[in-house]
PDB file of N, CA and C in Angstrom:
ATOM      1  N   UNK A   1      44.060 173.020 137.285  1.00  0.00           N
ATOM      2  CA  UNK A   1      43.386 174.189 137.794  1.00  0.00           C
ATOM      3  C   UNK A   1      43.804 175.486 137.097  1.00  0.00           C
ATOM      4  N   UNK A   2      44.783 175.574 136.731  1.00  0.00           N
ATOM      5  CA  UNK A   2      45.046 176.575 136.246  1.00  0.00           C
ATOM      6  C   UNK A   2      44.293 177.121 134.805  1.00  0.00           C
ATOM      7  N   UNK A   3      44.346 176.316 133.874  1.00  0.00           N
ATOM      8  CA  UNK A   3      43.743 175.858 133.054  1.00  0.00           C
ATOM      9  C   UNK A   3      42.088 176.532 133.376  1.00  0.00           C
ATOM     10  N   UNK A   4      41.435 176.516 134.404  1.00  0.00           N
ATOM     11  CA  UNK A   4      40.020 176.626 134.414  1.00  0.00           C
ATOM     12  C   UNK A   4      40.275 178.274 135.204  1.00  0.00           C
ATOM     13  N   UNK A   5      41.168 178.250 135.952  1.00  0.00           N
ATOM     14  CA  UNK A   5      41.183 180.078 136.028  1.00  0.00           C
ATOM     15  C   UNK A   5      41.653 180.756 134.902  1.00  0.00           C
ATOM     16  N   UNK A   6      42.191 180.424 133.970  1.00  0.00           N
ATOM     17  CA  UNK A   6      42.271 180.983 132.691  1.00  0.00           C
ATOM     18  C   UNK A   6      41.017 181.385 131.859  1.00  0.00           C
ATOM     19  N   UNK A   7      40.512 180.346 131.908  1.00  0.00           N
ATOM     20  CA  UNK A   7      39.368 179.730 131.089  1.00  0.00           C
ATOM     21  C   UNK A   7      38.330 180.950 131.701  1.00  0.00           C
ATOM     22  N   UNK A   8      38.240 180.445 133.077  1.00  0.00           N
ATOM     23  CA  UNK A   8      36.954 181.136 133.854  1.00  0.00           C
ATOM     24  C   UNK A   8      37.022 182.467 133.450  1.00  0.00           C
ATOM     25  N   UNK A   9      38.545 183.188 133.605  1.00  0.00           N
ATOM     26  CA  UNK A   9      39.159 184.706 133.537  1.00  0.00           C
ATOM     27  C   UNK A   9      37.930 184.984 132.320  1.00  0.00           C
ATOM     28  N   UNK A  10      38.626 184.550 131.104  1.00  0.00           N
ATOM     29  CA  UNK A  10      38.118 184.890 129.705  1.00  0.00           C
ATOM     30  C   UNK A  10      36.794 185.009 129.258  1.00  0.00           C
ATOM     31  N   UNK A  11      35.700 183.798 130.347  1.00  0.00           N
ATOM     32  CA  UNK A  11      34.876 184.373 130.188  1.00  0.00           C
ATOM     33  C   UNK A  11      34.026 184.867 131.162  1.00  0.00           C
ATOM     34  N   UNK A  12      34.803 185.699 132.128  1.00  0.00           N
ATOM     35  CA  UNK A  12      34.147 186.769 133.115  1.00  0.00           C
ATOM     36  C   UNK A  12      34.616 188.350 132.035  1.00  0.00           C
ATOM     37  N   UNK A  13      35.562 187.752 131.829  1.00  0.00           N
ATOM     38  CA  UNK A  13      36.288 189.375 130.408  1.00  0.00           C
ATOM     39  C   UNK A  13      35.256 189.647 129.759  1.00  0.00           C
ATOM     40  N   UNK A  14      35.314 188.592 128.685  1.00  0.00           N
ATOM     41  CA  UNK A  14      34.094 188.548 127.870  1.00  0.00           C
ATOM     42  C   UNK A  14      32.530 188.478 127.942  1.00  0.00           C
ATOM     43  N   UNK A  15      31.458 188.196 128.899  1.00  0.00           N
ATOM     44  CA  UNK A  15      30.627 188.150 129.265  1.00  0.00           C
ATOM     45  C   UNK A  15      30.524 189.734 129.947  1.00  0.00           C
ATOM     46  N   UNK A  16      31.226 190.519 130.633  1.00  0.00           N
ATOM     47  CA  UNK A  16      31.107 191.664 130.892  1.00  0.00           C
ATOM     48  C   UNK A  16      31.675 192.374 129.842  1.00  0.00           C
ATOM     49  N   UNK A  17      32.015 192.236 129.061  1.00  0.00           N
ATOM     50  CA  UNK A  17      32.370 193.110 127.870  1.00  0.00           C
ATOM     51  C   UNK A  17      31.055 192.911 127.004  1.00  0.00           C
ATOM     52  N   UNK A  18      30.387 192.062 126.231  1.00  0.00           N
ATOM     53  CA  UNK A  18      29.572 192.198 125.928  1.00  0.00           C
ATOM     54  C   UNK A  18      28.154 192.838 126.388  1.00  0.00           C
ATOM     55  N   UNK A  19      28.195 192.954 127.324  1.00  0.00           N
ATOM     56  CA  UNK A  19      26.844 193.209 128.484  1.00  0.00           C
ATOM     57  C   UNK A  19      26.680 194.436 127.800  1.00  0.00           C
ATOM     58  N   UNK A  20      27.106 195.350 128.474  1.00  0.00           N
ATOM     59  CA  UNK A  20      27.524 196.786 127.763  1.00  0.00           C
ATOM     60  C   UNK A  20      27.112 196.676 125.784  1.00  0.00           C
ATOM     61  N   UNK A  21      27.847 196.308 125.404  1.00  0.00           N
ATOM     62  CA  UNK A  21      27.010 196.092 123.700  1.00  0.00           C
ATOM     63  C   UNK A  21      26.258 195.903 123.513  1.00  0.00           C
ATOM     64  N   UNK A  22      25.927 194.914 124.115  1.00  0.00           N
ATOM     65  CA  UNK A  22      24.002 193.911 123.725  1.00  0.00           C
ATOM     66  C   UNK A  22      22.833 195.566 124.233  1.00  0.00           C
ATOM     67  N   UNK A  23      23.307 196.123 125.282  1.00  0.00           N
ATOM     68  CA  UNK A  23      22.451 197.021 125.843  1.00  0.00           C
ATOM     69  C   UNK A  23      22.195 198.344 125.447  1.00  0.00           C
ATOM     70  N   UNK A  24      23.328 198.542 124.981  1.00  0.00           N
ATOM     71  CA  UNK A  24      22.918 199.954 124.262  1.00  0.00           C
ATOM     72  C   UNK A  24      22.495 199.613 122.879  1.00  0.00           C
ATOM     73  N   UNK A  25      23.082 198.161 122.122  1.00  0.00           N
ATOM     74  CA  UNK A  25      22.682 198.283 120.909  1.00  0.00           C
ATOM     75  C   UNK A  25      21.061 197.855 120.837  1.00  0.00           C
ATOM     76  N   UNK A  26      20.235 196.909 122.249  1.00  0.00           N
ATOM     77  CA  UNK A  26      18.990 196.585 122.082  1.00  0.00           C
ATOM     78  C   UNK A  26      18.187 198.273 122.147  1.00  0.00           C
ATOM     79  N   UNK A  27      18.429 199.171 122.431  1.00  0.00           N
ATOM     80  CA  UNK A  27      18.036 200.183 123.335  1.00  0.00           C
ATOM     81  C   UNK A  27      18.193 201.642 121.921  1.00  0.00           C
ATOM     82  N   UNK A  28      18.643 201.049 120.646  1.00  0.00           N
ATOM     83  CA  UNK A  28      19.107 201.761 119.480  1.00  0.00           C
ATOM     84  C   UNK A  28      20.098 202.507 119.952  1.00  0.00           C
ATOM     85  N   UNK A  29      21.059 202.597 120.630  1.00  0.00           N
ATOM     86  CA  UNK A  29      21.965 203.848 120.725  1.00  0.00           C
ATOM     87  C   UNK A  29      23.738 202.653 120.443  1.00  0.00           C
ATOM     88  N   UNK A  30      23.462 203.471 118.703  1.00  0.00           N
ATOM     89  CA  UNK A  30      24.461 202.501 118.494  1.00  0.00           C
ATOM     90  C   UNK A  30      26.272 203.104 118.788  1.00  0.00           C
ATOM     91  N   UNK A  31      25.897 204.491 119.398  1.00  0.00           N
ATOM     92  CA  UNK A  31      27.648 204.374 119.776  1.00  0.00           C
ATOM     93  C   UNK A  31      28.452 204.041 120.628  1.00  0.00           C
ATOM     94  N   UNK A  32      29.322 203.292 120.528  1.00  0.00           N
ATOM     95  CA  UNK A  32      30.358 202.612 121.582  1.00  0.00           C
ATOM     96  C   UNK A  32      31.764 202.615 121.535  1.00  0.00           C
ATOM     97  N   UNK A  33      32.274 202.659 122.351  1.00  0.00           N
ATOM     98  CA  UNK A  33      33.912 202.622 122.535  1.00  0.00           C
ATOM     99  C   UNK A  33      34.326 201.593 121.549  1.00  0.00           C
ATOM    100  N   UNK A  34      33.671 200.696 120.612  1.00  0.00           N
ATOM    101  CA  UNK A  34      34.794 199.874 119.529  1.00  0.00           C
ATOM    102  C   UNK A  34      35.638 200.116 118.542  1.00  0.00           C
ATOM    103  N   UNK A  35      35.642 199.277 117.596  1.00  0.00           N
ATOM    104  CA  UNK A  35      36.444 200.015 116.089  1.00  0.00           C
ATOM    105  C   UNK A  35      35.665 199.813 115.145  1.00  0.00           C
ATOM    106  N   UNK A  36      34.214 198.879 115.453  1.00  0.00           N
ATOM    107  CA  UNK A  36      33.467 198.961 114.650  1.00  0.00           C
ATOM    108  C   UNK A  36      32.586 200.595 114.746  1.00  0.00           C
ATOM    109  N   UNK A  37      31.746 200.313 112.922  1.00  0.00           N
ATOM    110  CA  UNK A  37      30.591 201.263 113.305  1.00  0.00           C
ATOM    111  C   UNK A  37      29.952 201.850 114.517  1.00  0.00           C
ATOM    112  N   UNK A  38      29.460 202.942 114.496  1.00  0.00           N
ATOM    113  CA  UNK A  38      28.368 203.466 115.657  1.00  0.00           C
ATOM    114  C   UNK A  38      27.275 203.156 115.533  1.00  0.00           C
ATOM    115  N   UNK A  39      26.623 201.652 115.031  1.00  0.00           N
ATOM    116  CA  UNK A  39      25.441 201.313 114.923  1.00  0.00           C
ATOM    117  C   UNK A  39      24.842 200.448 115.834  1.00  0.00           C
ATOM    118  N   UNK A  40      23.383 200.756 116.233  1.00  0.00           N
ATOM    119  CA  UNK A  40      22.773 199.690 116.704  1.00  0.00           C
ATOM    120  C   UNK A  40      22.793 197.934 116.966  1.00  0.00           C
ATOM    121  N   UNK A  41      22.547 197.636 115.283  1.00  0.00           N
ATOM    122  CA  UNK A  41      22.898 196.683 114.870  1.00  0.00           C
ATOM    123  C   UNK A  41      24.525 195.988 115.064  1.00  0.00           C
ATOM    124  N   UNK A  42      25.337 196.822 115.352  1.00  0.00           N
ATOM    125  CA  UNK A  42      26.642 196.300 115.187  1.00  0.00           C
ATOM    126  C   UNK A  42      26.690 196.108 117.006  1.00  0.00           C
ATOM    127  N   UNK A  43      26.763 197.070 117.469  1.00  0.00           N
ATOM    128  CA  UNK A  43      26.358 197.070 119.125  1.00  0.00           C
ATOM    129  C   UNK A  43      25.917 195.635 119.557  1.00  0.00           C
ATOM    130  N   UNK A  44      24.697 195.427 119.363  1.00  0.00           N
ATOM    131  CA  UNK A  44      24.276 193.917 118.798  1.00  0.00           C
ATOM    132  C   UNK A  44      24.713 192.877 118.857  1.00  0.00           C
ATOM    133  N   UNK A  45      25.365 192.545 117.745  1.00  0.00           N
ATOM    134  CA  UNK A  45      26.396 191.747 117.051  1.00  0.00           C
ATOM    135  C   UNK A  45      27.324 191.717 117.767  1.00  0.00           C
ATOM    136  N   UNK A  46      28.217 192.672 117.905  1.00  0.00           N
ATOM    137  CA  UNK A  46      29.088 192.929 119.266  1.00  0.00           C
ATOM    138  C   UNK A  46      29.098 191.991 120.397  1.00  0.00           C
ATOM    139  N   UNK A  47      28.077 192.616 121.295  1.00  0.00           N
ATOM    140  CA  UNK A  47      27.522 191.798 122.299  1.00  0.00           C
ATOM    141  C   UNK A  47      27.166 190.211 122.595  1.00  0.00           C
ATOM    142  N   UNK A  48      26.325 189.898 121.203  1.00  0.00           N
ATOM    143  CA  UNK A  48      26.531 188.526 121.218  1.00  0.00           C
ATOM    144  C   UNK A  48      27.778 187.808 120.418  1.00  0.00           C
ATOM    145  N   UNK A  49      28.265 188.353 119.864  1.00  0.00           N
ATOM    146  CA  UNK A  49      29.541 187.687 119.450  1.00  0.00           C
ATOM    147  C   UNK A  49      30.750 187.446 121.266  1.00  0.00           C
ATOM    148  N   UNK A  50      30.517 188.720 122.057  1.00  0.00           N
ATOM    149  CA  UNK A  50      31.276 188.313 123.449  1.00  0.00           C
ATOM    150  C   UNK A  50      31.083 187.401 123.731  1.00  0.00           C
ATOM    151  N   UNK A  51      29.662 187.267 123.902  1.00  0.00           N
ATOM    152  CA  UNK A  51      29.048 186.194 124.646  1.00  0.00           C
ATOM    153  C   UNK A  51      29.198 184.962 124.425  1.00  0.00           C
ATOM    154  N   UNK A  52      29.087 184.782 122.844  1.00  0.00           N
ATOM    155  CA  UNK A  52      29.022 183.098 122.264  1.00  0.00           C
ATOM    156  C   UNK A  52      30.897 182.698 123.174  1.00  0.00           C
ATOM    157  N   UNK A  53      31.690 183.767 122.749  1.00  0.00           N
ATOM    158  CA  UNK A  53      33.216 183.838 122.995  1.00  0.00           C
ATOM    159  C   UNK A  53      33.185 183.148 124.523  1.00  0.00           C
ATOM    160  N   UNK A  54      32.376 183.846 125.494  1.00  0.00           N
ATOM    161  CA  UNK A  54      31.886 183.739 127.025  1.00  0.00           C
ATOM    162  C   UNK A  54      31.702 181.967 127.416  1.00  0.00           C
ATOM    163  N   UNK A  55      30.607 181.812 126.704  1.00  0.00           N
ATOM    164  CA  UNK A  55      29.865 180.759 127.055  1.00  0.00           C
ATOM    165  C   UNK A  55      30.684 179.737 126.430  1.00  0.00           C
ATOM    166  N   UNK A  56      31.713 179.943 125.712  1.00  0.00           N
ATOM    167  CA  UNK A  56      32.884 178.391 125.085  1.00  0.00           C
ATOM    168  C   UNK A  56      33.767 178.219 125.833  1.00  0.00           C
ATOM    169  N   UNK A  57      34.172 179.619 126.401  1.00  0.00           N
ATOM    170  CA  UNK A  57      35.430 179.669 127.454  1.00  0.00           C
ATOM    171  C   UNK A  57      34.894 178.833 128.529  1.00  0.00           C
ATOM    172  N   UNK A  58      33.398 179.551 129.205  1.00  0.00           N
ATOM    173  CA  UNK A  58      33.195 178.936 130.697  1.00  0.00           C
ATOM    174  C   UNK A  58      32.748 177.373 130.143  1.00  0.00           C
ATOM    175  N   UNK A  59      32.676 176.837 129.057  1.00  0.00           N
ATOM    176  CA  UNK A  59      32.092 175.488 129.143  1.00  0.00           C
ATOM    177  C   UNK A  59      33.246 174.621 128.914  1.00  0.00           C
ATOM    178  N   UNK A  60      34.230 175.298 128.252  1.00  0.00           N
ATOM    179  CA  UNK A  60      35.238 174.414 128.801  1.00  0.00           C
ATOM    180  C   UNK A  60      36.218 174.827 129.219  1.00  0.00           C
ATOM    181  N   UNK A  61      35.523 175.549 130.770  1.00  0.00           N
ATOM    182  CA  UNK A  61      36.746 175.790 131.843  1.00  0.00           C
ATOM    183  C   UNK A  61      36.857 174.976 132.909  1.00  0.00           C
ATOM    184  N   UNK A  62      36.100 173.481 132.786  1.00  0.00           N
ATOM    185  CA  UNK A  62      35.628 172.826 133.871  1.00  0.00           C
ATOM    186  C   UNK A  62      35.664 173.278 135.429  1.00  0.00           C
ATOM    187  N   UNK A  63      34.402 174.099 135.362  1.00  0.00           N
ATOM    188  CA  UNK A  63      34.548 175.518 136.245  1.00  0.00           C
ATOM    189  C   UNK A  63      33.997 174.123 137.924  1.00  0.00           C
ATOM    190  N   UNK A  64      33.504 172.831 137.711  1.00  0.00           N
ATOM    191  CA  UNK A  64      32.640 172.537 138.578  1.00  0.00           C
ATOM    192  C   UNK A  64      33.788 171.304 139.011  1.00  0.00           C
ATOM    193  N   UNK A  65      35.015 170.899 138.675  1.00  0.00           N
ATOM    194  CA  UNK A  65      36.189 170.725 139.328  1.00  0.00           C
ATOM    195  C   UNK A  65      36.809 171.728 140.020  1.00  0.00           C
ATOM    196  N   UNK A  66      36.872 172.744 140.062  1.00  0.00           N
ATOM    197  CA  UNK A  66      37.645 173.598 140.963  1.00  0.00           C
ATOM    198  C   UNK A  66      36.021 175.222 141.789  1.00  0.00           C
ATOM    199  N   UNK A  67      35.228 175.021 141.883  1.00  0.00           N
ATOM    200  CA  UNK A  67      33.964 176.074 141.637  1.00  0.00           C
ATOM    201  C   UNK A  67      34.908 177.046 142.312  1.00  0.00           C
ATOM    202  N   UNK A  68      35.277 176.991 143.099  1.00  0.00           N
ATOM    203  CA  UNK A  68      35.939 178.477 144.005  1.00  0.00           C
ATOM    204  C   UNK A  68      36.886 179.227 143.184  1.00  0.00           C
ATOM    205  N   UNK A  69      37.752 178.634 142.708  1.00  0.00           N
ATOM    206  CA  UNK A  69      38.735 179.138 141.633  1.00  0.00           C
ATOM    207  C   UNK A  69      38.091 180.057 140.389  1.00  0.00           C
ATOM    208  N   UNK A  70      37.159 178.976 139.757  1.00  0.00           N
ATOM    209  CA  UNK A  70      36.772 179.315 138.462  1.00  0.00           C
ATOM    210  C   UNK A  70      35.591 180.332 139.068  1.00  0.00           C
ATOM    211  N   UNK A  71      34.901 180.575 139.776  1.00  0.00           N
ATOM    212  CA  UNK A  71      34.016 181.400 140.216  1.00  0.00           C
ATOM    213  C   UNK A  71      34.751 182.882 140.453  1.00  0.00           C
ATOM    214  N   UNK A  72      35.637 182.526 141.294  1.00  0.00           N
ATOM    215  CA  UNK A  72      36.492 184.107 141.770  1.00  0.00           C
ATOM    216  C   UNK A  72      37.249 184.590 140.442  1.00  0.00           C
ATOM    217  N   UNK A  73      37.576 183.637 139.839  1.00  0.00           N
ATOM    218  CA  UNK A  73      38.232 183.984 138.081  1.00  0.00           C
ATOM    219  C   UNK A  73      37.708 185.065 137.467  1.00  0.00           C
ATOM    220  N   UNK A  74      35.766 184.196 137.444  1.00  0.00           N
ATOM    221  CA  UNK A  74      35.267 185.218 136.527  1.00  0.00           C
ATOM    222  C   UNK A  74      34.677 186.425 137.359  1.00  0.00           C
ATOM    223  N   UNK A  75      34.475 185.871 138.075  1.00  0.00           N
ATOM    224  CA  UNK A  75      34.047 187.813 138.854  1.00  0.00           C
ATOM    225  C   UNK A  75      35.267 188.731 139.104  1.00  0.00           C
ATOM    226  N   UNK A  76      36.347 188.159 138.870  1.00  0.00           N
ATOM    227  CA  UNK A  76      37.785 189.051 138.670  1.00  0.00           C
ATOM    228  C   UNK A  76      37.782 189.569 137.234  1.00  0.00           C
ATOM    229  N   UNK A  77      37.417 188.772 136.408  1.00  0.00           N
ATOM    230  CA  UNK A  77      37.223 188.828 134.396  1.00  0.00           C
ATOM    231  C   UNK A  77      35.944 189.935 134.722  1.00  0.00           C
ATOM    232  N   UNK A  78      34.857 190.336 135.355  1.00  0.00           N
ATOM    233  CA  UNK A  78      33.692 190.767 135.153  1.00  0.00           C
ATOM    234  C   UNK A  78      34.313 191.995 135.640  1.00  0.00           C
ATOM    235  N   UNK A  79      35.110 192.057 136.555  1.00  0.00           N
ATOM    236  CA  UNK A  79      35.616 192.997 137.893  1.00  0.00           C
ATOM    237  C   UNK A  79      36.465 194.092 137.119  1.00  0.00           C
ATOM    238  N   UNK A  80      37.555 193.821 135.916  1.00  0.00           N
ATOM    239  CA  UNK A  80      38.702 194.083 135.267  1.00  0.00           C
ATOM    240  C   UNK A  80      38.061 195.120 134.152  1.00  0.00           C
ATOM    241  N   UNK A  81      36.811 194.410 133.511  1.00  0.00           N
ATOM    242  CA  UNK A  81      36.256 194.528 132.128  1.00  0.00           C
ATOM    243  C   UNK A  81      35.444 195.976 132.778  1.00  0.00           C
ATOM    244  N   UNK A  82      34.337 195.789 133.930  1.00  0.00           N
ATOM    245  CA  UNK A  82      34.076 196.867 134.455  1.00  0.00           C
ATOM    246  C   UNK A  82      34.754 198.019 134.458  1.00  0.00           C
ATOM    247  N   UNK A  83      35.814 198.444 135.261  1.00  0.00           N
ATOM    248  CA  UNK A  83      36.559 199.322 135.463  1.00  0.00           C
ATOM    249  C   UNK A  83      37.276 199.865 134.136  1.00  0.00           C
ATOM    250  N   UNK A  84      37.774 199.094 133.310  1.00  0.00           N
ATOM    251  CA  UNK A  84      38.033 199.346 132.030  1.00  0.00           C
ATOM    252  C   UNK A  84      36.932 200.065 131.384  1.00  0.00           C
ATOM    253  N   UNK A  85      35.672 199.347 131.551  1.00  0.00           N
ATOM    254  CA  UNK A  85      34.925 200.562 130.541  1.00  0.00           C
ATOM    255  C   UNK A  85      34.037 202.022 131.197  1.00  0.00           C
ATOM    256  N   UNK A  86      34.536 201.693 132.452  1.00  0.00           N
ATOM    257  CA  UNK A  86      33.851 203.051 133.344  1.00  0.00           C
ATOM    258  C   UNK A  86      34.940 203.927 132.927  1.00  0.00           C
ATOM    259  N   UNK A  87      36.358 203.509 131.756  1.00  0.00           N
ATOM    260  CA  UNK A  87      37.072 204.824 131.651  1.00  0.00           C
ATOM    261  C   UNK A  87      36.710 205.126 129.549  1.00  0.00           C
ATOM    262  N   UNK A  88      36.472 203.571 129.754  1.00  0.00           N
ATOM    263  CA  UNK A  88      36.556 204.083 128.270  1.00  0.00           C
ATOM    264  C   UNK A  88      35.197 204.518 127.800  1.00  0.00           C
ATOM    265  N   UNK A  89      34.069 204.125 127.842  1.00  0.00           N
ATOM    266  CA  UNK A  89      32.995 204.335 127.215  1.00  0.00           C
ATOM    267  C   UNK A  89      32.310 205.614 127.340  1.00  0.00           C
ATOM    268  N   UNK A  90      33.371 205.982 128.921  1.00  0.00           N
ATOM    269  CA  UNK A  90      32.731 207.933 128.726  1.00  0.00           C
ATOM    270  C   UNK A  90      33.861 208.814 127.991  1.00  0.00           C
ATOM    271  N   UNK A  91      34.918 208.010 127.188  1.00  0.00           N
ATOM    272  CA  UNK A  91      35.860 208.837 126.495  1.00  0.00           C
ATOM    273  C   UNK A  91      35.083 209.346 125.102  1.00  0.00           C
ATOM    274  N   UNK A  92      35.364 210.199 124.328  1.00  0.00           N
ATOM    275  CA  UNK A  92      34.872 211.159 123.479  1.00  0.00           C
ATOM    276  C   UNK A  92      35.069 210.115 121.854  1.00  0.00           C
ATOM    277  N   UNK A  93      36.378 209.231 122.078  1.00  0.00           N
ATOM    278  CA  UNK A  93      36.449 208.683 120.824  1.00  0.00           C
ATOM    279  C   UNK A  93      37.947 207.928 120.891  1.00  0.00           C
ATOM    280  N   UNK A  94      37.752 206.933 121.914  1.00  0.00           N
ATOM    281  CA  UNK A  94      39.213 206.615 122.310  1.00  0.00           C
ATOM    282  C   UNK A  94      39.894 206.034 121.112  1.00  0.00           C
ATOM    283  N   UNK A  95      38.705 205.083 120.050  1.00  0.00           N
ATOM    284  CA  UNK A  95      39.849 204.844 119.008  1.00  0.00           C
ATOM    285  C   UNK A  95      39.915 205.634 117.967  1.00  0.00           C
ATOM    286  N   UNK A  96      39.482 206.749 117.839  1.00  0.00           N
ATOM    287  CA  UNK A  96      39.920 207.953 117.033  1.00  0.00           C
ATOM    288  C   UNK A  96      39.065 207.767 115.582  1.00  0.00           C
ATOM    289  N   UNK A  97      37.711 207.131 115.839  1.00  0.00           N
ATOM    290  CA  UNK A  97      36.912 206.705 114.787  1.00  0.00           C
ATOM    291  C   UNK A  97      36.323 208.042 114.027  1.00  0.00           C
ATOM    292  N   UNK A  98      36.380 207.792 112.316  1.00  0.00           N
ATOM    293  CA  UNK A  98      35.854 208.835 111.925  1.00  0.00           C
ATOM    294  C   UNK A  98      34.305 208.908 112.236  1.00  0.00           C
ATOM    295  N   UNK A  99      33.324 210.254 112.626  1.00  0.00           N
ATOM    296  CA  UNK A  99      32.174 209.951 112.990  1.00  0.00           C
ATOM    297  C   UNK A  99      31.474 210.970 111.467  1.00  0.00           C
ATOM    298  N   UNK A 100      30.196 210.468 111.070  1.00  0.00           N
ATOM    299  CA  UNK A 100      29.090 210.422 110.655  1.00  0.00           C
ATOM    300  C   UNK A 100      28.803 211.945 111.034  1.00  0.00           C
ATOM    301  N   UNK A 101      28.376 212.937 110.381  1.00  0.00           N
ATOM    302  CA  UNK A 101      27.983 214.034 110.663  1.00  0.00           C
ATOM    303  C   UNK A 101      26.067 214.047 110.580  1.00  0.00           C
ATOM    304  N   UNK A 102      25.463 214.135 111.853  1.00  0.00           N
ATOM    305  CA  UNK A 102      24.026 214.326 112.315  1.00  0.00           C
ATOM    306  C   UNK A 102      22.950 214.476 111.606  1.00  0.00           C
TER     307      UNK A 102
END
């Protein structure tokens, strides 16, 4: 069990970390709290790169031997990732990226 709350954790982290990327980058507004570029396209990429990360973790977190565990895991992973970016993504330039002049 432990093993699948790990698992589950990583991809409630990751699946809510990407959410946020995929959305601003479908939507063209490519700047984001990363270390990549401020592009669309990378936003993007971003996002589904979480995700693929998401969907390996939860498939082999054998989430449907333990469902209560691995369920509360990832809405704790979704729960963590949230709050984290309600501080970072309204910061000005948390990783101190050089920006592109307009």
């Amino acid at each position: 069990m432990p093993l699948t709350v790990l698992l589950a954790l990583v991809a409630g982290l990751f699946a809510g970390n990407g959410l946020p990327y995929y959305l601003r980058g479908s939507i063209g507004e490519g700047r984001n709290p990363s270390p990549f570029p401020d592009r669309p396209a990378v936003a993007v990429a971003s996002g589904v790169a979480c995700f693929l990360i998401a969907g390996t973790a939860w498939a082999f977190a054998g989430v449907g031997a333990h469902p209560l565990a691995g369920w509360l895991a990832t809405a704790a992973g979704v729960l963590v990732v949230g709050l984290i970016h309600a501080r970072t993504w309204r910061a000005a330039n948390p990783w101190g990226k050089r920006t592109r002049p307009s």
